[in-house]
Every structure is written in structure tokens, then in C-alpha cells.
C-alpha atoms as a PDB file:
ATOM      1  CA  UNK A   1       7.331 -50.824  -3.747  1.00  0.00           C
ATOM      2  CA  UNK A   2       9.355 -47.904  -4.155  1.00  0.00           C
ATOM      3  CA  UNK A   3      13.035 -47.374  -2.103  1.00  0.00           C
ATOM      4  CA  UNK A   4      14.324 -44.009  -2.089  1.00  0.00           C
ATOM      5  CA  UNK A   5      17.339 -43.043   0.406  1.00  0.00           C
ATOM      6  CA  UNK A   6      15.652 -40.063   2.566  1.00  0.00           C
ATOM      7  CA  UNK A   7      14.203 -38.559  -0.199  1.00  0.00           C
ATOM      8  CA  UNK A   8      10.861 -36.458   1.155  1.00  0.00           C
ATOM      9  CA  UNK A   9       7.195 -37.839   0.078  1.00  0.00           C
ATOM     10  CA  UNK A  10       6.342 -34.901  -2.056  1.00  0.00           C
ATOM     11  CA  UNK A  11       9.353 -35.648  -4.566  1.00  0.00           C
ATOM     12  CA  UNK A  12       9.256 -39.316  -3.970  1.00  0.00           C
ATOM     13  CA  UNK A  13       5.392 -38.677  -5.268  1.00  0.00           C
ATOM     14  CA  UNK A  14       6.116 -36.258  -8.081  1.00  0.00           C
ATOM     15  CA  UNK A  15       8.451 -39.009  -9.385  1.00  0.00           C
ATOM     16  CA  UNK A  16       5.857 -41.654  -9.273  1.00  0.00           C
ATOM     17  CA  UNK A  17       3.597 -39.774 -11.236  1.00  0.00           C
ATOM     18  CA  UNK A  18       6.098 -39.374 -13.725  1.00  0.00           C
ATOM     19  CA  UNK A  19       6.783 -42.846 -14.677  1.00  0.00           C
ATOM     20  CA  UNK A  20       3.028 -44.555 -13.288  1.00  0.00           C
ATOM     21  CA  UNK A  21       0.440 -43.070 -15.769  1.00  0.00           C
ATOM     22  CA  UNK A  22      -1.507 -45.606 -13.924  1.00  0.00           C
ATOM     23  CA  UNK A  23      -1.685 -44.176 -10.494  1.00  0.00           C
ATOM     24  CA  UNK A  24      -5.146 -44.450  -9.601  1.00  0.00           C
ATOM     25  CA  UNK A  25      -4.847 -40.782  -7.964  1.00  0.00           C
ATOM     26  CA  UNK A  26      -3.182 -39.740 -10.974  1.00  0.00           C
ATOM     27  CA  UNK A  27      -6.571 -36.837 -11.421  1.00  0.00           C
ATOM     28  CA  UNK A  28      -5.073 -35.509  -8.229  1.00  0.00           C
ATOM     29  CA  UNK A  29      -1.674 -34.281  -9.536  1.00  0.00           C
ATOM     30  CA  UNK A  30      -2.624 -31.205 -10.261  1.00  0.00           C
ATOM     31  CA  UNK A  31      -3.584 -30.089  -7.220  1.00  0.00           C
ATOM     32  CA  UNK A  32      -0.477 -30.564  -5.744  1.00  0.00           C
ATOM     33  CA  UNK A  33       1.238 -28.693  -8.800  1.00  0.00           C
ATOM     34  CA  UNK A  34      -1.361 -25.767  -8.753  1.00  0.00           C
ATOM     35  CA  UNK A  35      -0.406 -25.233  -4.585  1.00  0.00           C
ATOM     36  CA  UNK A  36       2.754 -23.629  -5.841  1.00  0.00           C
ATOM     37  CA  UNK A  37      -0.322 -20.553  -6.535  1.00  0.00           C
ATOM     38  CA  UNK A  38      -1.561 -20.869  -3.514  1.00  0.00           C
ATOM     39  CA  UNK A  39      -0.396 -18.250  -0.634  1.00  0.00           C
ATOM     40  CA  UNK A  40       0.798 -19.130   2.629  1.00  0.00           C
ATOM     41  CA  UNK A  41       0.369 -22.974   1.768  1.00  0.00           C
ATOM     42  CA  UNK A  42       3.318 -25.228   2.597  1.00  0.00           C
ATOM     43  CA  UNK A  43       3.410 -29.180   2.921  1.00  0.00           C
ATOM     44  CA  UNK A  44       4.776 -31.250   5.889  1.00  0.00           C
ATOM     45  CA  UNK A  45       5.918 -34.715   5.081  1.00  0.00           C
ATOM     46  CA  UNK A  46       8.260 -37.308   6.469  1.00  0.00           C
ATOM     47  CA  UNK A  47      10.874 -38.865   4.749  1.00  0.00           C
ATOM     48  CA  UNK A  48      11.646 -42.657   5.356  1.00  0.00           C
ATOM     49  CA  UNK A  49      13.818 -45.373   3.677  1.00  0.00           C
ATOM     50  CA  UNK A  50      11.012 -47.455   2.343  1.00  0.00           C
ATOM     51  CA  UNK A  51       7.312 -47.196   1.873  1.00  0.00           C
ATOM     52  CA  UNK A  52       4.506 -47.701  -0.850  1.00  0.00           C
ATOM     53  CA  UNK A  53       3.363 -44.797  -3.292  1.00  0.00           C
ATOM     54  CA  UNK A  54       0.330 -44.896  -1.513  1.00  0.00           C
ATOM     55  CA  UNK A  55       1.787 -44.227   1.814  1.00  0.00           C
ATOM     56  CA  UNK A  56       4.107 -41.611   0.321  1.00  0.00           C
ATOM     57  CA  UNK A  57       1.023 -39.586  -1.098  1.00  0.00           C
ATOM     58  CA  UNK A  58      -0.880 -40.055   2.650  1.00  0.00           C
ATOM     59  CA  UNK A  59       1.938 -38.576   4.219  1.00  0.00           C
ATOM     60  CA  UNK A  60       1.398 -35.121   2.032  1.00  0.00           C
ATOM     61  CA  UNK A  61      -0.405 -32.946   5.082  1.00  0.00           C
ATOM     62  CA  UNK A  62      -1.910 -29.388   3.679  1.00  0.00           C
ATOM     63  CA  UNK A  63      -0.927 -26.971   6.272  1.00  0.00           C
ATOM     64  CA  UNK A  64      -2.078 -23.660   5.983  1.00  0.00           C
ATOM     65  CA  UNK A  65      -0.457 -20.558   7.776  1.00  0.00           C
ATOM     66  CA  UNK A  66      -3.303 -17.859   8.730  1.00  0.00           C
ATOM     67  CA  UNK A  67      -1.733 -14.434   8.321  1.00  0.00           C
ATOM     68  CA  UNK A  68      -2.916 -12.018  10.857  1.00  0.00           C
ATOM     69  CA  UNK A  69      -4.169  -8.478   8.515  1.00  0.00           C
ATOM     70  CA  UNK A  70      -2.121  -5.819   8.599  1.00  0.00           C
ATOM     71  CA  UNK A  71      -2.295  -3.394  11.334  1.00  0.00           C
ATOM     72  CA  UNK A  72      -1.812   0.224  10.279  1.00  0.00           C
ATOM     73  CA  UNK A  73      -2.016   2.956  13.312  1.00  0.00           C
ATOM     74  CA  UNK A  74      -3.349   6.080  12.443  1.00  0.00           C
ATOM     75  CA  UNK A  75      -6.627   8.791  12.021  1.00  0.00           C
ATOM     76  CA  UNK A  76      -8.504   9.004   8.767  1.00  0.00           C
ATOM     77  CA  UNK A  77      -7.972  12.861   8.339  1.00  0.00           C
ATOM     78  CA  UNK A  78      -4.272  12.225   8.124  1.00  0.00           C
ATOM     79  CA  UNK A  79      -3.112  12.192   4.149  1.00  0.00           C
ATOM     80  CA  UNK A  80      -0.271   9.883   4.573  1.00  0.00           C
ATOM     81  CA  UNK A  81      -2.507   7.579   6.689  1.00  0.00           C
ATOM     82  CA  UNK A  82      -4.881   8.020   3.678  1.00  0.00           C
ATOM     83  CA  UNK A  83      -2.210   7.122   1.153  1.00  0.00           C
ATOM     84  CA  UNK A  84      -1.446   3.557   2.555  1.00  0.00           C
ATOM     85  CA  UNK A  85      -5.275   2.338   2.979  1.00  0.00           C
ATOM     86  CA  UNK A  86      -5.476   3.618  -0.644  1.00  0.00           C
ATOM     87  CA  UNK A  87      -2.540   1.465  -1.216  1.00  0.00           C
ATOM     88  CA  UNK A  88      -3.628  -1.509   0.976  1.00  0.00           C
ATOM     89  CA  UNK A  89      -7.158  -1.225  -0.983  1.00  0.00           C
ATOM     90  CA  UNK A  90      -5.769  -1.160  -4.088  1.00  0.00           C
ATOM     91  CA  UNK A  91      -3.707  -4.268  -3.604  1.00  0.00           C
ATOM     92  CA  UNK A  92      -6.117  -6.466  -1.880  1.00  0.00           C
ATOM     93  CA  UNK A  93      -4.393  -6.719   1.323  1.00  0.00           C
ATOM     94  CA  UNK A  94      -6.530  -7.276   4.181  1.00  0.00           C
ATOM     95  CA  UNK A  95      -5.742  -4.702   6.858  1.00  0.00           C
ATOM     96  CA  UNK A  96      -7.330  -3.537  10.229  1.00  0.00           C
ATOM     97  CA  UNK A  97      -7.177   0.332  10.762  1.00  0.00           C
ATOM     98  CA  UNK A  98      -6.753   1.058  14.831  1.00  0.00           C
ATOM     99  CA  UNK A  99      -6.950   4.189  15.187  1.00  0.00           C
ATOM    100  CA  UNK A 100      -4.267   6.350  16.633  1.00  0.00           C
ATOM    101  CA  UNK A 101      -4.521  10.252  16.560  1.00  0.00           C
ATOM    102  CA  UNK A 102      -0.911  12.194  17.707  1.00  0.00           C
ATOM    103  CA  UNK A 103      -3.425  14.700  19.021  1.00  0.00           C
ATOM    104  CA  UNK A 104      -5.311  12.487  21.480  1.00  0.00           C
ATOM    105  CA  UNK A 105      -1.764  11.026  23.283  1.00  0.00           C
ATOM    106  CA  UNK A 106      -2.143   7.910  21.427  1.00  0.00           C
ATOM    107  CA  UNK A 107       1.318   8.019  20.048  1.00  0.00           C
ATOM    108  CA  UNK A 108       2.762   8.771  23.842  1.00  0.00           C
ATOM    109  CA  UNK A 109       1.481   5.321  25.490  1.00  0.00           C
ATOM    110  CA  UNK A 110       4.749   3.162  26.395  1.00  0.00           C
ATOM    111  CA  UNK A 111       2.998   0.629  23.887  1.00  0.00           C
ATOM    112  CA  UNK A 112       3.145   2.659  21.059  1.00  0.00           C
ATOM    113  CA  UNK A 113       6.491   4.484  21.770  1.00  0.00           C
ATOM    114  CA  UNK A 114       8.213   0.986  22.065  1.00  0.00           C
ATOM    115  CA  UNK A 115       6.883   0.208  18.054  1.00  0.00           C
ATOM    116  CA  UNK A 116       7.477   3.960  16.869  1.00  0.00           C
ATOM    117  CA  UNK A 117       9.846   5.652  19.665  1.00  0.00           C
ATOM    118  CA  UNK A 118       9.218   8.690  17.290  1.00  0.00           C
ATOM    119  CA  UNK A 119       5.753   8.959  18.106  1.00  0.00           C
ATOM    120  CA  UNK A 120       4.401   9.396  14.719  1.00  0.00           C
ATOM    121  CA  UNK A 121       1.346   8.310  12.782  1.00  0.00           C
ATOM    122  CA  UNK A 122       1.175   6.721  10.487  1.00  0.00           C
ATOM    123  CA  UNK A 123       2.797   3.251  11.706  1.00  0.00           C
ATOM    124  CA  UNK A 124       2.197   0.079  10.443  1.00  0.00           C
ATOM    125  CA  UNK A 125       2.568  -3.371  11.883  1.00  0.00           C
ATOM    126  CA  UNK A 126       3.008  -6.174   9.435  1.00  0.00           C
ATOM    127  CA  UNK A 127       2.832  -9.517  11.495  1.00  0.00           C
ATOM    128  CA  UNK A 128       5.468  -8.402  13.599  1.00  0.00           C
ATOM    129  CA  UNK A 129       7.499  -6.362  11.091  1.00  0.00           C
ATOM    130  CA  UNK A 130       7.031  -2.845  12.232  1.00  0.00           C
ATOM    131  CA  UNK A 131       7.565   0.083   9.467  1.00  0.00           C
ATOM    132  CA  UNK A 132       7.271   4.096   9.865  1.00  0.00           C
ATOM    133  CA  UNK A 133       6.783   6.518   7.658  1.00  0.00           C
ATOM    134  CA  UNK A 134       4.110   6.329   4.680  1.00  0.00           C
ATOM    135  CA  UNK A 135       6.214   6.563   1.624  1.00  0.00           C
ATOM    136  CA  UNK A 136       8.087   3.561   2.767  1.00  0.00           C
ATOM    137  CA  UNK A 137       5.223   1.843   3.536  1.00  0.00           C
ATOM    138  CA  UNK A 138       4.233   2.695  -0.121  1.00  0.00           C
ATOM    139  CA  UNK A 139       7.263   0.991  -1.529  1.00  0.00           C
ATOM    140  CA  UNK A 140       7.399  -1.640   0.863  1.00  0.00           C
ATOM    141  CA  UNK A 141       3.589  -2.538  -0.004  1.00  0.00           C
ATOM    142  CA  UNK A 142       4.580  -2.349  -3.425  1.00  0.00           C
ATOM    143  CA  UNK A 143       7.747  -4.325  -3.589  1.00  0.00           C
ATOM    144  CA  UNK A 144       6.003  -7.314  -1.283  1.00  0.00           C
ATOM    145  CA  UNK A 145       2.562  -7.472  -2.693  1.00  0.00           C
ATOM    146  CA  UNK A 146       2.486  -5.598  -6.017  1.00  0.00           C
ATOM    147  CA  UNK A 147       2.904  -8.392  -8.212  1.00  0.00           C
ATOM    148  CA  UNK A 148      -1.098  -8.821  -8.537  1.00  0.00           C
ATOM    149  CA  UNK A 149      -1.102  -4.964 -10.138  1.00  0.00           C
ATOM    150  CA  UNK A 150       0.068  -4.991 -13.901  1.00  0.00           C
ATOM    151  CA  UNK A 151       2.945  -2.102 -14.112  1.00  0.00           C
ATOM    152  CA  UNK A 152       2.629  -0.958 -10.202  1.00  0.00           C
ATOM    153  CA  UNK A 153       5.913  -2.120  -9.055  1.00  0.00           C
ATOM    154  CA  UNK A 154       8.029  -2.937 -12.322  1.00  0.00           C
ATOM    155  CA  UNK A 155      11.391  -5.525 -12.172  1.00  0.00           C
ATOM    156  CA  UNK A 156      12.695  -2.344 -14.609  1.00  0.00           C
ATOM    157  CA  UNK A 157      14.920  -0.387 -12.592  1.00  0.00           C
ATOM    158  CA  UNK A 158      14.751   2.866 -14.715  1.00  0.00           C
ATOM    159  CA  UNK A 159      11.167   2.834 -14.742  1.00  0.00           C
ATOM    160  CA  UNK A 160      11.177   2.064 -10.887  1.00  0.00           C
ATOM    161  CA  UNK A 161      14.111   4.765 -10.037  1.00  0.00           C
ATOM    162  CA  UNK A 162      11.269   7.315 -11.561  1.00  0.00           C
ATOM    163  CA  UNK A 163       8.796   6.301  -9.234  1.00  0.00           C
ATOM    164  CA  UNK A 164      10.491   6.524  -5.894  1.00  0.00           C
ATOM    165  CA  UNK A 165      11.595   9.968  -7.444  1.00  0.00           C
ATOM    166  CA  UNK A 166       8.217  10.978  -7.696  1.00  0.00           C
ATOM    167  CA  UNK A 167       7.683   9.873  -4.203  1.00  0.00           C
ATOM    168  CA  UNK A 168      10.515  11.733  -2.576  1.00  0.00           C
ATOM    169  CA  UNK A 169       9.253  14.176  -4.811  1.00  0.00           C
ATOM    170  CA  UNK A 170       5.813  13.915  -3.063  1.00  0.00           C
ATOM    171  CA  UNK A 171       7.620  13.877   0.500  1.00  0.00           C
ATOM    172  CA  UNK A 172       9.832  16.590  -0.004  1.00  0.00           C
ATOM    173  CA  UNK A 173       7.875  19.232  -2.052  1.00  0.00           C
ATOM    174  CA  UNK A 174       3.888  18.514  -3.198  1.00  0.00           C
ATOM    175  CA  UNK A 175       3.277  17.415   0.130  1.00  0.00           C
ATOM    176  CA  UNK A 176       4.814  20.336   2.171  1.00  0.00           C
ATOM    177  CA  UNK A 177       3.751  23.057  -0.086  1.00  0.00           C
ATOM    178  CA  UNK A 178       0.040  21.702   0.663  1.00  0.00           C
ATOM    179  CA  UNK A 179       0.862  21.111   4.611  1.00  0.00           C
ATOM    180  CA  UNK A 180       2.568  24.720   5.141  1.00  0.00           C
ATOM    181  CA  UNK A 181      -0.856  26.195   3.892  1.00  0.00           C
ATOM    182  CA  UNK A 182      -2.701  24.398   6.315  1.00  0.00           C
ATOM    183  CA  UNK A 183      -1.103  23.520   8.953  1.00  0.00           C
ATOM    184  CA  UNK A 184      -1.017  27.251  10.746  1.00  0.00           C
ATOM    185  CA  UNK A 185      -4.792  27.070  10.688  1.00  0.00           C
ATOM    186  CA  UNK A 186      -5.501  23.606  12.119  1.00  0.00           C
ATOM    187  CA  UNK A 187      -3.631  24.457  14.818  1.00  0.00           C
ATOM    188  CA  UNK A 188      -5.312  28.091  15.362  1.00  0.00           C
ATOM    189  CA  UNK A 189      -1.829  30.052  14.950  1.00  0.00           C
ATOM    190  CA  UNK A 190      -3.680  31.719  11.229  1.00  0.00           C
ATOM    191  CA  UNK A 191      -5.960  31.723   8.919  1.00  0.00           C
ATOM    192  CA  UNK A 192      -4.090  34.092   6.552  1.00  0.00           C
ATOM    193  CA  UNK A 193      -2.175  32.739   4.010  1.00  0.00           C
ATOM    194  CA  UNK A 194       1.237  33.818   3.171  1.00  0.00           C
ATOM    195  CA  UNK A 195       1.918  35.268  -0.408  1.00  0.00           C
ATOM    196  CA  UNK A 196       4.991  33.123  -0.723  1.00  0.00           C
ATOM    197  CA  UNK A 197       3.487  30.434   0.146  1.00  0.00           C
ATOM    198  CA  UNK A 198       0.782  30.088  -2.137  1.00  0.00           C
ATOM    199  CA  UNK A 199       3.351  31.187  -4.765  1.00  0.00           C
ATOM    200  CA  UNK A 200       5.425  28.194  -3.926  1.00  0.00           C
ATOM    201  CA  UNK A 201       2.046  26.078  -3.724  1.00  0.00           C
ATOM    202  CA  UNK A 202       1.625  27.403  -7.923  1.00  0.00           C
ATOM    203  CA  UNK A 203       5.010  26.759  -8.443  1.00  0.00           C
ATOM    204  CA  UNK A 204       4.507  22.647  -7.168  1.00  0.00           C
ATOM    205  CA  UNK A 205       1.495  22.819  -9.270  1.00  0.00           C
ATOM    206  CA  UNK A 206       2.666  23.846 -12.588  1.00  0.00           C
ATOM    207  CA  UNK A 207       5.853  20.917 -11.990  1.00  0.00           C
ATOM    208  CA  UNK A 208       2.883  17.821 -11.209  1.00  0.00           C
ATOM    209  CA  UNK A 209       0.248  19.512 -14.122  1.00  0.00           C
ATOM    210  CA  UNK A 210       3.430  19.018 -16.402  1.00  0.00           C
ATOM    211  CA  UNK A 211       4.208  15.405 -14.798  1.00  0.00           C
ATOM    212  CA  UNK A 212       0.822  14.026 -16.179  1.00  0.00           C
ATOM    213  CA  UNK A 213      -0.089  16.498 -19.205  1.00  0.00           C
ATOM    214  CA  UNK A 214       0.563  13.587 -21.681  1.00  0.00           C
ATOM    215  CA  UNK A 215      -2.258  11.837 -20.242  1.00  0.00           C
ATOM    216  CA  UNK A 216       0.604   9.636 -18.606  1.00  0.00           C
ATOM    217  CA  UNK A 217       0.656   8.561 -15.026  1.00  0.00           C
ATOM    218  CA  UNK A 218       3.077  10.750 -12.539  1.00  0.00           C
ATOM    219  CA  UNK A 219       5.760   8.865 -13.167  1.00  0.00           C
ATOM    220  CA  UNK A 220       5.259   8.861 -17.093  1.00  0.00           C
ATOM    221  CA  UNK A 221       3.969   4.900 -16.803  1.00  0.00           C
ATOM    222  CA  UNK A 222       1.108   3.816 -18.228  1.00  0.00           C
ATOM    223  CA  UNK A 223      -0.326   1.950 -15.397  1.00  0.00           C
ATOM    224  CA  UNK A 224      -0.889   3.679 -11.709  1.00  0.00           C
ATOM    225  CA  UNK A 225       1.969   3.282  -9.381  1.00  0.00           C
ATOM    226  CA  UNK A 226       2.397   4.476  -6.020  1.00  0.00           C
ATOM    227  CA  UNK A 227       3.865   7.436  -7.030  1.00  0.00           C
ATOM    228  CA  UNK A 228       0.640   8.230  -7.724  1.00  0.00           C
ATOM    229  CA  UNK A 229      -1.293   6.837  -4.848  1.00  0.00           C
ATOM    230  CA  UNK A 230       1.025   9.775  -2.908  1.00  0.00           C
ATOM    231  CA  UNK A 231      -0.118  12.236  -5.282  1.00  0.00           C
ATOM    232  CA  UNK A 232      -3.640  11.434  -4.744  1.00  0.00           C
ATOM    233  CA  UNK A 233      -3.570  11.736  -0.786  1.00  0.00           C
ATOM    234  CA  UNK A 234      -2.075  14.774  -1.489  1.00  0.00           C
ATOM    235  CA  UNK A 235      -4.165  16.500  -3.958  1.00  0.00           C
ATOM    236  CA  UNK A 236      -7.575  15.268  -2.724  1.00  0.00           C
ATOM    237  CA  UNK A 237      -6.402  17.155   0.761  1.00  0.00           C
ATOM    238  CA  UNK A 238      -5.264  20.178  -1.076  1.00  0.00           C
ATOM    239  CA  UNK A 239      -9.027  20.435  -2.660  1.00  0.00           C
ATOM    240  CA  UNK A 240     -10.565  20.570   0.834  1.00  0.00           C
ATOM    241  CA  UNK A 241      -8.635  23.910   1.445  1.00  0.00           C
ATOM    242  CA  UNK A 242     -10.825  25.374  -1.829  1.00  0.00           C
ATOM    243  CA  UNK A 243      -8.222  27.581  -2.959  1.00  0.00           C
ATOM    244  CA  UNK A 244      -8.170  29.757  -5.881  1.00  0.00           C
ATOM    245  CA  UNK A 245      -4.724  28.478  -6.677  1.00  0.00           C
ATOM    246  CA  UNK A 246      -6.231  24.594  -7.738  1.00  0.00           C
ATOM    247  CA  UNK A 247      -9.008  25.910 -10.304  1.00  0.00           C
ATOM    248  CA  UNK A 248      -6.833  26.015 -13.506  1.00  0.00           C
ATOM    249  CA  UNK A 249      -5.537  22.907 -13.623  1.00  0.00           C
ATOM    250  CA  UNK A 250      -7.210  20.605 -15.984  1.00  0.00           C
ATOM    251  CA  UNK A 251      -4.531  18.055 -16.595  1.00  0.00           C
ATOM    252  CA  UNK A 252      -4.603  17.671 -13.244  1.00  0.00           C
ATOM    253  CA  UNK A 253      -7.965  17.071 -12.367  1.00  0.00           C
ATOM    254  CA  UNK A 254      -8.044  14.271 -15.568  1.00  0.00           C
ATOM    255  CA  UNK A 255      -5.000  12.316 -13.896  1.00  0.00           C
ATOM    256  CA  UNK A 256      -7.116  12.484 -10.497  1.00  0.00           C
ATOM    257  CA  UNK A 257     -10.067  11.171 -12.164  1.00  0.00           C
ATOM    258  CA  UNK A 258      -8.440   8.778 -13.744  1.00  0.00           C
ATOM    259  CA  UNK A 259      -6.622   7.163 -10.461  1.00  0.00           C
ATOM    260  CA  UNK A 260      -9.848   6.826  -8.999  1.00  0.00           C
ATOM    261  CA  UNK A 261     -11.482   5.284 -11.209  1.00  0.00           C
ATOM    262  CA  UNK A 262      -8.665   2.507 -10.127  1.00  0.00           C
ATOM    263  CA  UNK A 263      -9.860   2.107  -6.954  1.00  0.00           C
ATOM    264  CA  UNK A 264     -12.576  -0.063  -6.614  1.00  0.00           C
ATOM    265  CA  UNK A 265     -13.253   1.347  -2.941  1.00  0.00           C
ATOM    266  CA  UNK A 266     -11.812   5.011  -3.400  1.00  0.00           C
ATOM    267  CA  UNK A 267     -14.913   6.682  -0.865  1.00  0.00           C
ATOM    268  CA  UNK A 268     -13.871   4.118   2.167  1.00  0.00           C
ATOM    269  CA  UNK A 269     -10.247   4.137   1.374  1.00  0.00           C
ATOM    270  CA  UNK A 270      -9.232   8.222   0.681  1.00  0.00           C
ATOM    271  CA  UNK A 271     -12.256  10.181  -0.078  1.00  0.00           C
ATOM    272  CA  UNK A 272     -14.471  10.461   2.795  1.00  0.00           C
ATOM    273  CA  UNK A 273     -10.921  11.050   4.963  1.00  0.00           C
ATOM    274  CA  UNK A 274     -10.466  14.090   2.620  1.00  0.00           C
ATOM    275  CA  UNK A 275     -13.876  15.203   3.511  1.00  0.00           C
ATOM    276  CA  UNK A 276     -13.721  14.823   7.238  1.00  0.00           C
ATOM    277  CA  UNK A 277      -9.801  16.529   6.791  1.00  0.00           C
ATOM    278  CA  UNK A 278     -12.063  19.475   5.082  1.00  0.00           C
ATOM    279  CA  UNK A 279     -14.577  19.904   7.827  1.00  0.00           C
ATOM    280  CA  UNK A 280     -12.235  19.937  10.455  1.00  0.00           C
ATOM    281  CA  UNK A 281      -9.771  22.496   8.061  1.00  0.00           C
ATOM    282  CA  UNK A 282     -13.084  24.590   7.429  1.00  0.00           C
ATOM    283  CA  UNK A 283     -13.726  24.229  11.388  1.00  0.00           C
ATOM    284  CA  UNK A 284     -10.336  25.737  12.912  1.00  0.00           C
ATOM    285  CA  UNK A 285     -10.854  28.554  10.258  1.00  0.00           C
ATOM    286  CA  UNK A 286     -13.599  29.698  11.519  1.00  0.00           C
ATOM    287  CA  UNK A 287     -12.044  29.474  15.262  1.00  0.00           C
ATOM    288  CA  UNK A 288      -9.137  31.555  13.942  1.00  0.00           C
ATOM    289  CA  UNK A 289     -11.412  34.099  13.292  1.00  0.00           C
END
């Protein structure tokens, strides 16, 4: 008989085990060492004054937590909604897509306006904890669920500082120099292309050809990071527009290879949005006349 002053049955058994080589469950220790592994696993036990070692290891419950998928509002065609299921995919996270297009009103429906009062796709609902904006959900994925993904979220801080500036890099100037091109034309305003802008479009390239010219990843890593998983949405929308301006870049087209060759379900995930993005670009186009 064991007497422990309100210690808990777990560490009342882990004890036990330690002194008892002759615990007649001893083969079972290591299953309750190897739940540390285990997500969303946690014990319930009772603690009492007195009882047996027997008694103590009956009172170890398993209780497991089922963890609703992640919910993540938003249209296929849309690159940023592209960019997190690429990110979600590579990860392993289990997520449910509902879809949500600004175009259709989806994003004005007092539902939706009380999780995203800004009325924007993508959003994404993670049991409860509601996030906006892509490239934070990018980090945010990352920082919570990255651990799995050698190099994809590293504890270095100089090494990480160069990733999220390759994402606000991606927000603030790859992105938009690809968006201002197309943009006028899916919504039937043009189909002519401003010098300046494809000038600025060449400009963006030259700056992400040099990024990954050393064979490196965007962020000069060796492994993919989400840095990069931005870059792809981006470029693999840019390709749909089949500009002249995207032929001579080589280094380019290697790194883009290269990422998705990472993702085990790159069609589902990013590529057949790109090509649906593409018929509907290639679509308006022709309305603009």
C-alpha cells in the first residue's frame, strides 16, 4: 500500500514504476510515457490520500479531445485563398473549404460580417479563433503547426525575420504588381495593359529571379517556408495571364518546380485554382473586347 498526501494517480504511478520493477503492468509504461506524442490527448485522474498501485493505475482515464478541422472561407480562384490550402496541405492539417465568393454577397451576410466585419475573403476559423488576412494565416499556420516541416518555421530569429520579409514582400509588391495587371480586366474596366505597369511587373521579377538564383529557397533557406508558399500562389496566377513579360525567367521557373514537387497534393491544393483563375481571366478578356 502506497500513502501519498494528494498527490495525482499519474505521478503517484510514474513513481511506482520507478522503484517496483515488479509491477505486473510494468510492459505498459510506455504507453503512458509515449502519450506525451500524442495530440490532443490529456489524462483525468483523481487524487486521494490512500489507495493501492493498482487502483492508482485504474484511475488513469484516456480522454481524447476531437478537434473540429479548420474552416477557411473563401473561392478557389482567389490566390491568397490558394496560398493557405497550399499551406494547410502542406502541413497536414485537416481543413474544410466553405466556400465564400465577395462577388456572390457571401461576405455581406450578418454571419459572416460578425467573423470578418471587413468583408473579405479569405477568412479562416480555427475552432473558434477567427484570423483575416492570408499572410497571417501563413505565419500563424506556421508558428502553431510547423514543427512537423524540417526548416519551415525556424526557432532562429534571423532566419525567421527573412521570411516574414519575404512575405510582406509578397503582400506589398509581387502580389500587387501581378493583381494591378489583372484586376482591370476581371472586372471589364480593360483589357489593355499599361506600359508602366508591366514595367513595374519586370522590375518585381528581376528582384524574386535574384531571390532564388542560387538555387536557394525565397528566403535564401534551404528548406521551403511560407515565404514561398506566397510566392507560389502568386506566380502560378501570374502564368494564367500568359504574358510575354514571364518567358525569360529560368531561375524562376526551377524554384517553382521545385516547391511543387513539395506538395504532395499541389493539383487539389493551388493548381487547378490557377487554372479555373485563368479561364475566368481569359473569359472577361474576351468580354472586354
Amino acid at each position: 500500500m502506497c500513502h501519498t498526501n494528494k498527490k495525482s494517480a499519474l505521478s503517484t504511478y510514474t513513481r511506482l514504476m520507478s522503484v517496483n520493477r515488479t509491477w505486473p503492468f510494468s510492459n505498459l509504461n510506455r504507453n503512458v510515457y509515449r502519450v506525451r506524442t500524442l495530440p490532443y490527448r490529456v489524462y483525468e485522474h483523481e487524487s486521494t490520500p490512500r489507495y493501492s498501485p493498482l487502483k492508482a493505475y485504474l484511475k488513469l482515464k484516456p480522454l481524447y479531445i476531437k478537434m473540429a478541422p479548420i474552416k477557411l472561407y473563401g473561392f478557389e480562384e482567389s490566390p491568397p485563398t490558394r496560398a493557405v490550402k497550399m499551406c494547410l496541405d502542406y502541413l497536414n492539417v485537416p481543413y474544410e473549404l466553405v466556400f465564400c465568393h465577395p462577388a456572390q454577397g457571401h461576405t455581406r451576410t450578418p454571419e459572416f460580417l460578425k467573423m470578418n466585419p471587413m468583408h473579405a475573403a479569405p477568412t479562416m476559423d480555427d475552432n473558434g479563433f477567427v484570423l483575416t488576412e492570408s499572410r497571417a494565416m501563413l505565419m500563424y499556420l506556421a508558428e502553431k503547426y510547423g514543427s512537423n516541416r524540417t526548416g519551415f518555421w525556424p526557432s532562429d530569429e534571423a532566419k525567421r525575420a527573412r521570411i516574414q520579409a519575404r512575405i510582406h514582400f509578397d503582400a506589398g509588391n509581387f502580389y500587387p504588381s501581378v493583381f494591378n495587371i489583372f484586376f482591370p480586366t476581371i472586372t471589364l474596366q480593360s483589357a489593355e495593359i499599361p506600359q508602366d505597369k508591366l514595367d513595374t511587373l519586370k522590375e518585381t521579377l528581376k528582384w524574386v529571379s535574384d531571390m532564388v538564383r542560387s538555387g536557394y529557397y525565397v528566403a535564401k533557406t534551404r528548406d521551403m517556408t511560407p515565404a514561398d508558399i506566397a510566392f507560389m500562389a502568386t506566380w502560378g496566377t501570374l502564368l494564367q495571364l500568359n504574358l510575354a513579360e514571364t518567358k525569360n525567367f529560368p531561375h524562376i521557373d526551377s524554384w517553382f518546380k521545385k516547391c511543387k514537387a513539395q506538395l504532395p497534393h499541389y493539383e487539389s491544393a493551388g493548381g487547378l485554382g490557377s487554372e479555373e483563375f485563368g479561364v475566368f481571366y481569359r473569359a472577361q478578356k474576351a468580354r472586354c473586347g
